[in-house]
PDB file of N, CA and C in Angstrom:
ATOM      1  N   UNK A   1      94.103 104.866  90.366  1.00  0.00           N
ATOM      2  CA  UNK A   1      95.399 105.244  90.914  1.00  0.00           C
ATOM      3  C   UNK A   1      95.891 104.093  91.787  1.00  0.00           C
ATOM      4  N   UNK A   2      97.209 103.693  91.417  1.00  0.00           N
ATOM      5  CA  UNK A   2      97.907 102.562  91.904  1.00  0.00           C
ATOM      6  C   UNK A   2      98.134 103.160  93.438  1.00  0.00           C
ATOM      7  N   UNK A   3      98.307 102.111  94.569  1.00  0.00           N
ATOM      8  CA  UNK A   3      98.886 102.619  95.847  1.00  0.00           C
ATOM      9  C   UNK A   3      99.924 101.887  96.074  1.00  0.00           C
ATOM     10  N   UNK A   4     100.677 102.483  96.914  1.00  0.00           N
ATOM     11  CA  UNK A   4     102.513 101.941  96.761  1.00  0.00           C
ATOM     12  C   UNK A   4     102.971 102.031  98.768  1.00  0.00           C
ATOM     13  N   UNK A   5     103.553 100.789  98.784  1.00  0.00           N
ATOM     14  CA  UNK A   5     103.416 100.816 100.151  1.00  0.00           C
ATOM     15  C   UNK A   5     104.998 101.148 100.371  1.00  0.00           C
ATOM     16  N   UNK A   6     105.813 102.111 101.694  1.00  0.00           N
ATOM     17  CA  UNK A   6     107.531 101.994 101.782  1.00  0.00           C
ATOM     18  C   UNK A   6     107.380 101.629 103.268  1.00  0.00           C
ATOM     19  N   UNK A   7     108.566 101.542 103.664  1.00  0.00           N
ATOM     20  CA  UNK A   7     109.035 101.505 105.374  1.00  0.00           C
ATOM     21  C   UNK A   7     109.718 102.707 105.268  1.00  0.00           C
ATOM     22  N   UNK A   8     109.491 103.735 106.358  1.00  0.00           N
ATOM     23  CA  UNK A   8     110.490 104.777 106.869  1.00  0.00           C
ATOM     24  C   UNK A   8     110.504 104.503 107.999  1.00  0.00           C
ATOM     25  N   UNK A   9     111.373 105.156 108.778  1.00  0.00           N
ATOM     26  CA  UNK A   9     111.403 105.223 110.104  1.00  0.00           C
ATOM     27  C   UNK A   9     110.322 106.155 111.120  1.00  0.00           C
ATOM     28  N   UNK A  10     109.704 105.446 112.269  1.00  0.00           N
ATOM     29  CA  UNK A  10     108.833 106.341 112.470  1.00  0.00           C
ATOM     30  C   UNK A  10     109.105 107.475 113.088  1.00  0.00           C
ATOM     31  N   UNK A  11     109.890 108.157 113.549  1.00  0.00           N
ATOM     32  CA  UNK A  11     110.763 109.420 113.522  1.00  0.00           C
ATOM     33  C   UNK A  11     110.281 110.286 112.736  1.00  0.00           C
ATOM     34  N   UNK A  12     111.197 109.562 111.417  1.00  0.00           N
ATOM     35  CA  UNK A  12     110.663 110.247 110.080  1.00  0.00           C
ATOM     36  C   UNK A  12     109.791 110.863 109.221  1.00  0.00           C
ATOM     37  N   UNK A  13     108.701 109.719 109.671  1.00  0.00           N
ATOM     38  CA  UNK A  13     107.270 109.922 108.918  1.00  0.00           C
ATOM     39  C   UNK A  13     106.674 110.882 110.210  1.00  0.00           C
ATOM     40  N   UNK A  14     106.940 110.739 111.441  1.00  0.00           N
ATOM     41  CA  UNK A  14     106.635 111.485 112.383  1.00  0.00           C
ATOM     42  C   UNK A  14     106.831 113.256 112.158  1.00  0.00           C
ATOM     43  N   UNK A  15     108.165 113.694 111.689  1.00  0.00           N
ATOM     44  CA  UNK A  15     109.129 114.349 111.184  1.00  0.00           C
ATOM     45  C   UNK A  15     108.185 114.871 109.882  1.00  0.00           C
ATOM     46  N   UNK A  16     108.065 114.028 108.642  1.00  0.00           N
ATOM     47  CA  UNK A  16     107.603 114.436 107.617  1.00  0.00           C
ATOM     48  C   UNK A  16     105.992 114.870 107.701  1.00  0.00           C
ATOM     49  N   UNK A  17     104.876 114.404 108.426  1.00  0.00           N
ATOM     50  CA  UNK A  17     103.535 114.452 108.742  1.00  0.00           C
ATOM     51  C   UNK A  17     103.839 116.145 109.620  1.00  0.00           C
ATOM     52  N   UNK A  18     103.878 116.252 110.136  1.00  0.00           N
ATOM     53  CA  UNK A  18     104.997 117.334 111.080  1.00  0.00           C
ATOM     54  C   UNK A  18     104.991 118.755 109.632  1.00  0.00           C
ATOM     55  N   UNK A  19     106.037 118.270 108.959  1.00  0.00           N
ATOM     56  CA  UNK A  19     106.093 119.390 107.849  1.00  0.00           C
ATOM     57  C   UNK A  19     105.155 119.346 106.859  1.00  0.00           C
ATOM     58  N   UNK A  20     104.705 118.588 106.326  1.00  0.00           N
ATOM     59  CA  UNK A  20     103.520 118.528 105.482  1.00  0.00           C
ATOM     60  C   UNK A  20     102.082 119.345 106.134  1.00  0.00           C
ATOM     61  N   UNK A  21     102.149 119.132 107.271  1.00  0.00           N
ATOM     62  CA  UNK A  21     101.066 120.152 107.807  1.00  0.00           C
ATOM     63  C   UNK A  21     101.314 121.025 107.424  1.00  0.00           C
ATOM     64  N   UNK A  22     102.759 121.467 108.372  1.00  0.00           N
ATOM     65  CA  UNK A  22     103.243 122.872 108.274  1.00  0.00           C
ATOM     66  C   UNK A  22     102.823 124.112 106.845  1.00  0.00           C
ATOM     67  N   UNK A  23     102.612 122.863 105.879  1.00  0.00           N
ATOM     68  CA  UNK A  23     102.567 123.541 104.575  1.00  0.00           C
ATOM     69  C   UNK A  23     101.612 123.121 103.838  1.00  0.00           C
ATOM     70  N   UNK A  24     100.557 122.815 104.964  1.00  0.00           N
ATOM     71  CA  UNK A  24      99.246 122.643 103.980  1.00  0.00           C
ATOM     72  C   UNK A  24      99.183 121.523 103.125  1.00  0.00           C
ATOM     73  N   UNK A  25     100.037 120.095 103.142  1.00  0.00           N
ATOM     74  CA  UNK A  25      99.664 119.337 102.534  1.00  0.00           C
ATOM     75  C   UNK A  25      99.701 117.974 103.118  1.00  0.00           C
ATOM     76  N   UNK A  26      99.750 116.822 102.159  1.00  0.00           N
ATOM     77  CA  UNK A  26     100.184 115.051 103.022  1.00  0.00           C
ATOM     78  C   UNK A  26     101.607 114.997 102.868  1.00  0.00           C
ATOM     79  N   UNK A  27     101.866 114.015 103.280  1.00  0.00           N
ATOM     80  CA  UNK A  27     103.360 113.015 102.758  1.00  0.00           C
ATOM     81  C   UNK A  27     103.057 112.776 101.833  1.00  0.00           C
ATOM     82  N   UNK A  28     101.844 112.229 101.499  1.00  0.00           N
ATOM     83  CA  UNK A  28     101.506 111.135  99.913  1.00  0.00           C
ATOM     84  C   UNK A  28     101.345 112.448  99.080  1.00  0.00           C
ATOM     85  N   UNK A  29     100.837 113.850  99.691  1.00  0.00           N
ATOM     86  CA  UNK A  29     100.814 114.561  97.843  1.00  0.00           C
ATOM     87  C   UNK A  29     102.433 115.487  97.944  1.00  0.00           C
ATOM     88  N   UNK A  30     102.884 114.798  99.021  1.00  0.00           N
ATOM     89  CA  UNK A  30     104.780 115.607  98.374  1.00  0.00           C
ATOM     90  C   UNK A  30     105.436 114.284  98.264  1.00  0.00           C
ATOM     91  N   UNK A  31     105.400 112.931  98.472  1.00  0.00           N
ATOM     92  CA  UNK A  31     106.086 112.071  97.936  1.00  0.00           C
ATOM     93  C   UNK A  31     105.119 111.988  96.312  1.00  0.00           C
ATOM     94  N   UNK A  32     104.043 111.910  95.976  1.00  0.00           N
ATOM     95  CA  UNK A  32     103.740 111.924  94.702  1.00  0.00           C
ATOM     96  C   UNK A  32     104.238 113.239  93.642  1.00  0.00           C
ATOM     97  N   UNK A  33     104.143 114.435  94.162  1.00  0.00           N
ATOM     98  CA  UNK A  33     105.152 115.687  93.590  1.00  0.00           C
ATOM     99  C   UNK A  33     106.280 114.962  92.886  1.00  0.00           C
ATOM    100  N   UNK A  34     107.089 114.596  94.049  1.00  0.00           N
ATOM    101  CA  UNK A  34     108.341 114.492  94.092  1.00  0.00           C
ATOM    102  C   UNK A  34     108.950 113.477  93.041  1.00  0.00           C
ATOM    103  N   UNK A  35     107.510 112.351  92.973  1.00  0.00           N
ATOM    104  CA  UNK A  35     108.002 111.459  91.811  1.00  0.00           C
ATOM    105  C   UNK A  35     107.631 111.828  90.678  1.00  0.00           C
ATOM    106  N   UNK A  36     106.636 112.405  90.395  1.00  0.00           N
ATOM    107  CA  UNK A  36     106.284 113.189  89.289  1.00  0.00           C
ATOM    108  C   UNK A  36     107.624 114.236  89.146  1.00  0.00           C
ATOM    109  N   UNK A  37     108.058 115.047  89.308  1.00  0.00           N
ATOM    110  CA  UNK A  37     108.951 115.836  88.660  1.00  0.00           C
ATOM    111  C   UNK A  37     110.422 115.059  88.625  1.00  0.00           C
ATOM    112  N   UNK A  38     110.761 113.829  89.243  1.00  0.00           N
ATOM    113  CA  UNK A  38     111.854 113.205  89.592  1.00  0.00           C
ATOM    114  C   UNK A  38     111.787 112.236  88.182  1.00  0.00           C
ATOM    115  N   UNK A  39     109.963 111.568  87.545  1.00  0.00           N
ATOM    116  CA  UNK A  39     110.291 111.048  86.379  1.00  0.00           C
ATOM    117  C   UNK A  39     110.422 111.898  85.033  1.00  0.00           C
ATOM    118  N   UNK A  40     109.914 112.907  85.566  1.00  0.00           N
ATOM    119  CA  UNK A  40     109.623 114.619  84.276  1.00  0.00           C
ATOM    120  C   UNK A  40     110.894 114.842  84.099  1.00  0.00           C
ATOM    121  N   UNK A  41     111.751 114.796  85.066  1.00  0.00           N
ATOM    122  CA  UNK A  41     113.323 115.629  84.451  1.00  0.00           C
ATOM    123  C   UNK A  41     114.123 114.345  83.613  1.00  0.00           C
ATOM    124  N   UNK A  42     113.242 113.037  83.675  1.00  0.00           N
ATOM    125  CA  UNK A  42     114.104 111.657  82.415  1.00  0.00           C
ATOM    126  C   UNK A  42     113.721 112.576  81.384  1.00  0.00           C
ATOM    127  N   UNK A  43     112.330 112.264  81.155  1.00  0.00           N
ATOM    128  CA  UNK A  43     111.725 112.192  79.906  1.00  0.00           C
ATOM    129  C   UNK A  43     111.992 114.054  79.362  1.00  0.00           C
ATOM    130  N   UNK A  44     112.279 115.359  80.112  1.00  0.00           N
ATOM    131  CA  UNK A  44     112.917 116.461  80.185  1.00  0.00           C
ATOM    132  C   UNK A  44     114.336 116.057  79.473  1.00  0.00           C
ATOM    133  N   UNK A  45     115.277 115.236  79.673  1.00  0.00           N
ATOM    134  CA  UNK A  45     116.500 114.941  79.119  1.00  0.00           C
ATOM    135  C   UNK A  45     116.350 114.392  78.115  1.00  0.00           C
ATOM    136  N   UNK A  46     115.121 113.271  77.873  1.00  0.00           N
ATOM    137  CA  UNK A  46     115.439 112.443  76.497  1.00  0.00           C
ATOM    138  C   UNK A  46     115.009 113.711  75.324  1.00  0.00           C
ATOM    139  N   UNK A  47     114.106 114.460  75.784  1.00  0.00           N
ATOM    140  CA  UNK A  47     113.436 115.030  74.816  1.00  0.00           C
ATOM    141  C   UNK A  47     114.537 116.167  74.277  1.00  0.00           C
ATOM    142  N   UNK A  48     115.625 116.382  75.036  1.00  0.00           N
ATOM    143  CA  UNK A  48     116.680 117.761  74.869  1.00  0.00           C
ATOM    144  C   UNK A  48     117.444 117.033  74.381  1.00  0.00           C
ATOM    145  N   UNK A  49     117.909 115.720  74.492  1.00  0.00           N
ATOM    146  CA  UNK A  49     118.666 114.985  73.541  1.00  0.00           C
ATOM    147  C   UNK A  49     118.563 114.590  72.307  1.00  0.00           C
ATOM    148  N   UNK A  50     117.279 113.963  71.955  1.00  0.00           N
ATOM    149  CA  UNK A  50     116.078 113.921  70.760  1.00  0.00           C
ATOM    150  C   UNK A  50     116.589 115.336  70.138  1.00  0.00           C
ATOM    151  N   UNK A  51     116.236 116.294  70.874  1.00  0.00           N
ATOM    152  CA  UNK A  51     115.973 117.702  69.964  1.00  0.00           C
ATOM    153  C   UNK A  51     117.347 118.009  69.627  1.00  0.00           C
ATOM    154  N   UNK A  52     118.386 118.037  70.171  1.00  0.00           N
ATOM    155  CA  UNK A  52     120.093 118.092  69.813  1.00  0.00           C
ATOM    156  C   UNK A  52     120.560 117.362  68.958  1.00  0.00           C
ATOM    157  N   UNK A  53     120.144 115.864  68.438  1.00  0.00           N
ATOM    158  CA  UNK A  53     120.537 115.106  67.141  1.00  0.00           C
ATOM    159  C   UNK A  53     119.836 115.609  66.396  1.00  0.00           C
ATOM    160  N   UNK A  54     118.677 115.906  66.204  1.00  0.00           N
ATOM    161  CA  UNK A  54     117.828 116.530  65.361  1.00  0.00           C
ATOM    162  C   UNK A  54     118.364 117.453  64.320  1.00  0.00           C
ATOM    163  N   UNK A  55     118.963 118.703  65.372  1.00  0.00           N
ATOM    164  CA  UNK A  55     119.410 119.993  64.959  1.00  0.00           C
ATOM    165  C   UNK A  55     120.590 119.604  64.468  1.00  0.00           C
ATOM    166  N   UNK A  56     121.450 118.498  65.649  1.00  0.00           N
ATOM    167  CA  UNK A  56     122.441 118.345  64.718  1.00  0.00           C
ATOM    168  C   UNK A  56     122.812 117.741  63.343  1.00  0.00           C
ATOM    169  N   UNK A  57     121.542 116.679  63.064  1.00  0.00           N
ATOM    170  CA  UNK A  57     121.761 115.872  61.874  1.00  0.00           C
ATOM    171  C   UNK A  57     121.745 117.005  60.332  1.00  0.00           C
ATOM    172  N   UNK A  58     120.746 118.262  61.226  1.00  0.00           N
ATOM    173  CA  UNK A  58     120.304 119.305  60.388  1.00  0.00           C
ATOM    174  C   UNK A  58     121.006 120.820  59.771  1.00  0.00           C
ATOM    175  N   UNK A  59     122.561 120.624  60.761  1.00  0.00           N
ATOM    176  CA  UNK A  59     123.092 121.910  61.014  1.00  0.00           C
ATOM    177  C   UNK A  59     124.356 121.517  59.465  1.00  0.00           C
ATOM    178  N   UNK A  60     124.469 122.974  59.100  1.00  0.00           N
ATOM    179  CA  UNK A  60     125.043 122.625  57.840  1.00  0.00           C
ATOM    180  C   UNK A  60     126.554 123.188  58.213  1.00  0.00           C
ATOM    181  N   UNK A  61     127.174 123.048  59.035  1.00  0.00           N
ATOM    182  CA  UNK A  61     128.291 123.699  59.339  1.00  0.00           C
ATOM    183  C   UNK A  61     129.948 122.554  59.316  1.00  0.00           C
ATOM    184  N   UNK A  62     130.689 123.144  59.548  1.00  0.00           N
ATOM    185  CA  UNK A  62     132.098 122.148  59.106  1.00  0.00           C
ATOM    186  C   UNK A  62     132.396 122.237  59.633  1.00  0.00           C
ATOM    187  N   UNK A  63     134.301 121.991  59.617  1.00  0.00           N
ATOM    188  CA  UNK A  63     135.572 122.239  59.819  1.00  0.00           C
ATOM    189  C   UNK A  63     135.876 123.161  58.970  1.00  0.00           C
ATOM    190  N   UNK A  64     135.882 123.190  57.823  1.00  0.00           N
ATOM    191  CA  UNK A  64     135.938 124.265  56.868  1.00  0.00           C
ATOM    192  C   UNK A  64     137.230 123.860  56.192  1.00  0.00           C
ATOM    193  N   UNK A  65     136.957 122.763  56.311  1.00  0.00           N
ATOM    194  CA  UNK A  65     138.294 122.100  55.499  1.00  0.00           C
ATOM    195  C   UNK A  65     139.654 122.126  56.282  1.00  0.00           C
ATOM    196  N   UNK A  66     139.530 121.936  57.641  1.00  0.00           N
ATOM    197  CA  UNK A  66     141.120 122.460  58.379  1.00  0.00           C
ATOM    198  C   UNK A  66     141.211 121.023  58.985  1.00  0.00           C
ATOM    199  N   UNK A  67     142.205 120.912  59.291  1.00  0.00           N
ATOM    200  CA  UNK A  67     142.586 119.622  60.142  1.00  0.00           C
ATOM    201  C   UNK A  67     143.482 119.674  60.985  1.00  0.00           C
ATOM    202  N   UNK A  68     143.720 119.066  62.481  1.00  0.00           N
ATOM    203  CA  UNK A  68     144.416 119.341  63.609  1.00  0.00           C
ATOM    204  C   UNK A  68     144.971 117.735  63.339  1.00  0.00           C
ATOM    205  N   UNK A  69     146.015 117.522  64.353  1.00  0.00           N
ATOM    206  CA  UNK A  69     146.728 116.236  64.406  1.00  0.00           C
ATOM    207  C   UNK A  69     146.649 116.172  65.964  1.00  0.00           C
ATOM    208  N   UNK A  70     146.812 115.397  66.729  1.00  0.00           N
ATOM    209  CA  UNK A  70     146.387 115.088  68.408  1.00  0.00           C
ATOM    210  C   UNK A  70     147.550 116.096  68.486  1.00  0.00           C
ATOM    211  N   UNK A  71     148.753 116.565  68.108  1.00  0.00           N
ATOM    212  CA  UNK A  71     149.946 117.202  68.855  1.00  0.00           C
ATOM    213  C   UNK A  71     149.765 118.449  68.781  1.00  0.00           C
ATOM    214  N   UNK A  72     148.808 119.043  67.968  1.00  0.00           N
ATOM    215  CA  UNK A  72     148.754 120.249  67.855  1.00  0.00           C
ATOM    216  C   UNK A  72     147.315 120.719  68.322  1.00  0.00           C
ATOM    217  N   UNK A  73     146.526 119.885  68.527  1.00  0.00           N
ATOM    218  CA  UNK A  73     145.397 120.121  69.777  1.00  0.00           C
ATOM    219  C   UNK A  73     145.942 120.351  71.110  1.00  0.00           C
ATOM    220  N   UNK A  74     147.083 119.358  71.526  1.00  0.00           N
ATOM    221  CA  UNK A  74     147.388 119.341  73.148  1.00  0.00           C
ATOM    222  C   UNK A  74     148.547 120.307  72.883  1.00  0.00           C
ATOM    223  N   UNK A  75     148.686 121.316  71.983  1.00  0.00           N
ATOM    224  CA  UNK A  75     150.300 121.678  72.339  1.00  0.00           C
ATOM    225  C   UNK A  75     149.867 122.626  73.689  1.00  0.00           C
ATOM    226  N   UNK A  76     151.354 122.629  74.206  1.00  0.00           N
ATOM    227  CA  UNK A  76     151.117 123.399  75.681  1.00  0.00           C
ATOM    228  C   UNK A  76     152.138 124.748  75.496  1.00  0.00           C
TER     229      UNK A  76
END
């Protein structure tokens, strides 16, 4: 396991050590959480995108033969 060094303010980390007790854990296992689900929701999107061309390359559906012209999409 790689280690990763930041600057916060010591307030902060004062502040964050502070709540991490509070709840039974470190800074380092809620800043590691935090990047773990912060890189999970990319690879969460590529995979829902992946799966949406998929379906779409696969979906057998039309227009049904109709056609709009831009003036009759925007009529108001």
């Amino acid at each position: 396991m790689a280690n990763l060094t930041i600057s916060v303010d010591d307030e902060l980390l004062r502040r964050a050590r502070v709540r991490a007790a509070q709840l039974g854990t470190s800074v380092n296992a809620v800043l590691r959480e935090y990047m773990e689900t912060w890189v999970g929701q990319d690879e969460g999107r590529e995979q829902a995108i992946r799966s949406l061309l998929r379906r779409s390359a696969r979906a057998r559906s039309g227009r049904g033969g109709r056609t709009w012209s831009r003036d009759d999409l925007h009529a108001r």
